[in-house]
N, C-alpha and C. Protein backbone atom coordinates (compact mmCIF):
# COMPACT_ATOMS: atom_id res chain seq x y z
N UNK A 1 14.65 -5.83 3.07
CA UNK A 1 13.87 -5.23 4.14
C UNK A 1 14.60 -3.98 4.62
N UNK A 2 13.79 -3.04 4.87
CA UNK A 2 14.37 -1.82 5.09
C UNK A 2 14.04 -1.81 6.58
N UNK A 3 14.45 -0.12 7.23
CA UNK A 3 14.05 0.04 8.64
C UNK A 3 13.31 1.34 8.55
N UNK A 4 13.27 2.22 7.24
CA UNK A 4 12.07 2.87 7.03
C UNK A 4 10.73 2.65 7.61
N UNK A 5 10.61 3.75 8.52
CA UNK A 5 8.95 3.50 9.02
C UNK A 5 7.72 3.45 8.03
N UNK A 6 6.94 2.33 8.38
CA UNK A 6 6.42 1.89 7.19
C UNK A 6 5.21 3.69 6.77
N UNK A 7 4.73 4.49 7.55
CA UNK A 7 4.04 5.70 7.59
C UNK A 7 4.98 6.41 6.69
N UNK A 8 6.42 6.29 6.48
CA UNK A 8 6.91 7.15 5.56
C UNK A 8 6.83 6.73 4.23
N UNK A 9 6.65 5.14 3.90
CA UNK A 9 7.03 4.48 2.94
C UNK A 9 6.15 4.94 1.70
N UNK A 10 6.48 5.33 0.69
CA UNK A 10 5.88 5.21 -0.85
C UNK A 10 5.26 3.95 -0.86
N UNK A 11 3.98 3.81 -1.93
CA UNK A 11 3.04 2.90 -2.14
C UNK A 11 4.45 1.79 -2.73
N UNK A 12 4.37 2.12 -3.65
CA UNK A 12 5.65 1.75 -4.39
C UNK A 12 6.77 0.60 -3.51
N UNK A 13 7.48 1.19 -2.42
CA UNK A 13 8.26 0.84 -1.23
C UNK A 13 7.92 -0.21 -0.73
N UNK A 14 6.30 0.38 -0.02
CA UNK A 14 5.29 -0.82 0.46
C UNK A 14 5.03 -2.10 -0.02
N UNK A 15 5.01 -1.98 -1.23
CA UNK A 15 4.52 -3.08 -2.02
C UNK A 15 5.57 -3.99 -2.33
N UNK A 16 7.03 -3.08 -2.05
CA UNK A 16 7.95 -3.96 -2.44
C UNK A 16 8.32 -5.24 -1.59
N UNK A 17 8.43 -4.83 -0.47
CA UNK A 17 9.17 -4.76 0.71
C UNK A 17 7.78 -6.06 1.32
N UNK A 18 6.45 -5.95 0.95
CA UNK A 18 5.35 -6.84 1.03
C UNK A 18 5.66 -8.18 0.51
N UNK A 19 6.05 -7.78 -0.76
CA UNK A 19 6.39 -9.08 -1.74
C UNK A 19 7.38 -9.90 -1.43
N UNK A 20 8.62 -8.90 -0.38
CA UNK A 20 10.18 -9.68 0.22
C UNK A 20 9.33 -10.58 1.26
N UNK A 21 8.72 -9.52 1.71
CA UNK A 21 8.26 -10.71 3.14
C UNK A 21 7.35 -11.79 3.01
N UNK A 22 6.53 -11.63 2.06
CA UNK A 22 5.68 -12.86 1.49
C UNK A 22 6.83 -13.79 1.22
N UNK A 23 7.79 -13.73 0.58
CA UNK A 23 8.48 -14.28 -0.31
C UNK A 23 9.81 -15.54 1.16
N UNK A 24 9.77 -14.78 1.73
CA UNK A 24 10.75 -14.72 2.70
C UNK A 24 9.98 -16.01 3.71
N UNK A 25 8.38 -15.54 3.80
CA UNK A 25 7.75 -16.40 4.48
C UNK A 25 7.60 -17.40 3.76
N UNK A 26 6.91 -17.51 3.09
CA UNK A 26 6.34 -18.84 1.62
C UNK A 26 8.31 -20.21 2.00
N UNK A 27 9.21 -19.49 1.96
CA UNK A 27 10.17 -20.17 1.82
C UNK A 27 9.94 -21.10 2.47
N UNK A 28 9.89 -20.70 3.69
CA UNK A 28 9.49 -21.22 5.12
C UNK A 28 10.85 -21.89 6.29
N UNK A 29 11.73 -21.22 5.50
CA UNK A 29 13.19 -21.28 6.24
C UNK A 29 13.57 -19.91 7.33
N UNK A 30 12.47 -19.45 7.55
CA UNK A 30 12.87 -18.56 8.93
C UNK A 30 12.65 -19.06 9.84
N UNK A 31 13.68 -18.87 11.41
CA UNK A 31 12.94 -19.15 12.20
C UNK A 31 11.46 -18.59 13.03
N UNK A 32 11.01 -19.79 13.73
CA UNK A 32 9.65 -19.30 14.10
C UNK A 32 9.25 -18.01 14.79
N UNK A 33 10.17 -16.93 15.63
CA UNK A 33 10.22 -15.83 16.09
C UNK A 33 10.70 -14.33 14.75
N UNK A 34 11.40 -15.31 14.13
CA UNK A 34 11.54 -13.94 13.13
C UNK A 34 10.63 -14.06 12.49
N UNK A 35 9.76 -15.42 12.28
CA UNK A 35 8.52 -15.32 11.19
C UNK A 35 7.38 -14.64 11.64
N UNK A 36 6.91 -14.51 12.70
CA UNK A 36 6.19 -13.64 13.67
C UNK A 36 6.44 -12.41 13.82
N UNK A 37 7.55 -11.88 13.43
CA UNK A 37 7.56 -10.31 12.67
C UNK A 37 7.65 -10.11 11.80
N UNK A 38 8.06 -11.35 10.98
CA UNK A 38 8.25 -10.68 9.76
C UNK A 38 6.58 -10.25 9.05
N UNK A 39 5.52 -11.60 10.14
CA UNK A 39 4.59 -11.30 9.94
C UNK A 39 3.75 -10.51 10.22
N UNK A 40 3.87 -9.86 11.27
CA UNK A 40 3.47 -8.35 12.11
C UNK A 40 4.03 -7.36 11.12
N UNK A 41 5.07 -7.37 10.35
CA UNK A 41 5.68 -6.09 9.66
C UNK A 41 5.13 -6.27 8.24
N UNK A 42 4.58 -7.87 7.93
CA UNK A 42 3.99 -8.17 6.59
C UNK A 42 2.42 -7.39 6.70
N UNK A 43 1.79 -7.56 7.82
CA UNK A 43 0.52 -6.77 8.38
C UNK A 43 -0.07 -5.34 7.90
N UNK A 44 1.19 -4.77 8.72
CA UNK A 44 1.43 -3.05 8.59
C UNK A 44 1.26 -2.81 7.15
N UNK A 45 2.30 -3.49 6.73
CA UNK A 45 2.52 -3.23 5.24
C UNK A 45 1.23 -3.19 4.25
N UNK A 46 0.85 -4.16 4.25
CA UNK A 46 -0.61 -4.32 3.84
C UNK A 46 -1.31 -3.43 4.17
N UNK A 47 -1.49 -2.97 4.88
CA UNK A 47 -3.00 -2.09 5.86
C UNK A 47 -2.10 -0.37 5.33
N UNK A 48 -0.78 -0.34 5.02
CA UNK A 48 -0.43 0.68 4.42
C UNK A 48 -0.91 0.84 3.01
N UNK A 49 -0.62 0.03 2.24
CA UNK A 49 -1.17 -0.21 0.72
C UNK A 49 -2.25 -0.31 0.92
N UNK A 50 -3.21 -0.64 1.45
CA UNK A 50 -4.58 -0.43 1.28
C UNK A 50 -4.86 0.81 1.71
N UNK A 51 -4.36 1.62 2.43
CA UNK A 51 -4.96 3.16 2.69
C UNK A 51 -4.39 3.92 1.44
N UNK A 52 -3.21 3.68 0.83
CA UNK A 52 -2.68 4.23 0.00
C UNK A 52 -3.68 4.10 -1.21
N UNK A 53 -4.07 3.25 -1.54
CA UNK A 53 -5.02 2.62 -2.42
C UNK A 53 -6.31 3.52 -2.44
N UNK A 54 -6.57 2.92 -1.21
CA UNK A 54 -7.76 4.13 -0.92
C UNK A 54 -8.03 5.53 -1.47
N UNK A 55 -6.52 5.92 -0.90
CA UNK A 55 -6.77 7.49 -1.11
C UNK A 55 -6.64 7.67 -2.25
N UNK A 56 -5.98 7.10 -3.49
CA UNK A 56 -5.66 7.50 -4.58
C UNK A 56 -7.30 7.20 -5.75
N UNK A 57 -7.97 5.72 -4.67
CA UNK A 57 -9.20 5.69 -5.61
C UNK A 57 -10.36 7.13 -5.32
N UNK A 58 -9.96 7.68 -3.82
CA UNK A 58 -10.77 8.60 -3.67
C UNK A 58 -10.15 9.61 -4.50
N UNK A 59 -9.00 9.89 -4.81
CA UNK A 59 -9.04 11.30 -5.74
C UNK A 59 -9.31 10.70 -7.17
N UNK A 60 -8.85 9.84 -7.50
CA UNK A 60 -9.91 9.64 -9.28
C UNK A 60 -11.09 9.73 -8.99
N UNK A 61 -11.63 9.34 -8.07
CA UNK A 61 -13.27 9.50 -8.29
C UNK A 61 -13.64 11.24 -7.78
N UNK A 62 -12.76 11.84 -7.44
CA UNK A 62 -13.03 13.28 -7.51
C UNK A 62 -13.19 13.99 -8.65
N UNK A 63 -12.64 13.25 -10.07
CA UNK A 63 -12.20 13.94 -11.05
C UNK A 63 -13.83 13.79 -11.45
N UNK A 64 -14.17 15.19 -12.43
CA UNK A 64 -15.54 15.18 -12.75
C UNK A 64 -15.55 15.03 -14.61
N UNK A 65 -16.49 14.37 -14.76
CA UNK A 65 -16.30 14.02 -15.95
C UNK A 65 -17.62 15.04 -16.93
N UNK A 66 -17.30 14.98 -18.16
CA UNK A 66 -18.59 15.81 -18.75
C UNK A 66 -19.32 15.12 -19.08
N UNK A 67 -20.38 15.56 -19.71
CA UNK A 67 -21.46 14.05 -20.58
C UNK A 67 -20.80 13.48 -21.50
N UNK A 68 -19.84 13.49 -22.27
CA UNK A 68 -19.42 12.93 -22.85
C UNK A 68 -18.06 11.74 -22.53
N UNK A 69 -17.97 11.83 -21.39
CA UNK A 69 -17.34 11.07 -20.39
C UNK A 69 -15.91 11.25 -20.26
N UNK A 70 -15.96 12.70 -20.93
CA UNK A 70 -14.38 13.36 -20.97
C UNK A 70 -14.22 13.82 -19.60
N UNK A 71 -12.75 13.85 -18.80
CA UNK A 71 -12.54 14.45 -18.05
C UNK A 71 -13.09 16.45 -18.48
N UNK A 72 -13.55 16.79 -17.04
CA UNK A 72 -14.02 18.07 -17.11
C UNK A 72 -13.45 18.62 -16.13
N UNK A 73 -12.07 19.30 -15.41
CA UNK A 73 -12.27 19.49 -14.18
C UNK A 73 -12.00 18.23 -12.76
N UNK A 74 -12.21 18.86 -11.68
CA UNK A 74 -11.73 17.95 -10.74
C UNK A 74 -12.46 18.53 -9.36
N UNK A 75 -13.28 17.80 -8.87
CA UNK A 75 -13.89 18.16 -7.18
C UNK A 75 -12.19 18.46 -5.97
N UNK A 76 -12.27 19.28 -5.46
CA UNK A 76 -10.98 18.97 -4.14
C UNK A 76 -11.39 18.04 -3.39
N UNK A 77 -10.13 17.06 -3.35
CA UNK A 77 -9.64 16.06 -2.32
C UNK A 77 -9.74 16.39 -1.19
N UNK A 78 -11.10 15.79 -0.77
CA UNK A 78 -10.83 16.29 0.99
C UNK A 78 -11.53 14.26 1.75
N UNK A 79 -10.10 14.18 2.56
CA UNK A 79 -10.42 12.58 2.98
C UNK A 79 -11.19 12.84 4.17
């Protein structure tokens, strides 16, 4: 677990750091106050990877394809 704000974190980071705290929880050897952030910080995390997600499905679907279903080009990314 880092102290990186999760707004700075790489998708990458996010996802990691998701999987510690799943992992951390599932054990079920924390106590009940650290598990309550760890689950508030398991939250964030999530709701980070899903915007991250987001944005990256919105720029593939910017990319314009030809009739032949080759990439052609690319629309600008605007969220």
């Amino acid at each position: 677990m880092t102290d990186t704000p999760i707004d700075e974190m790489t998708f990458e980071a996010a996802l990691a750091e998701l999987e510690q705290v799943v992992t951390r929880l599932e054990r079920g050897d924390v106590p009940l106050e650290d598990s309550i952030t760890l689950y508030e910080r398991g939250a964030k995390l999530k709701a980070h990877c899903e915007a991250r997600l987001q944005a990256a499905q919105m720029r593939v679907e910017a990319i314009r394809l030809a009739e032949d279903g080759s990439p052609n080009g690319s629309e600008p990314f605007s969220p």
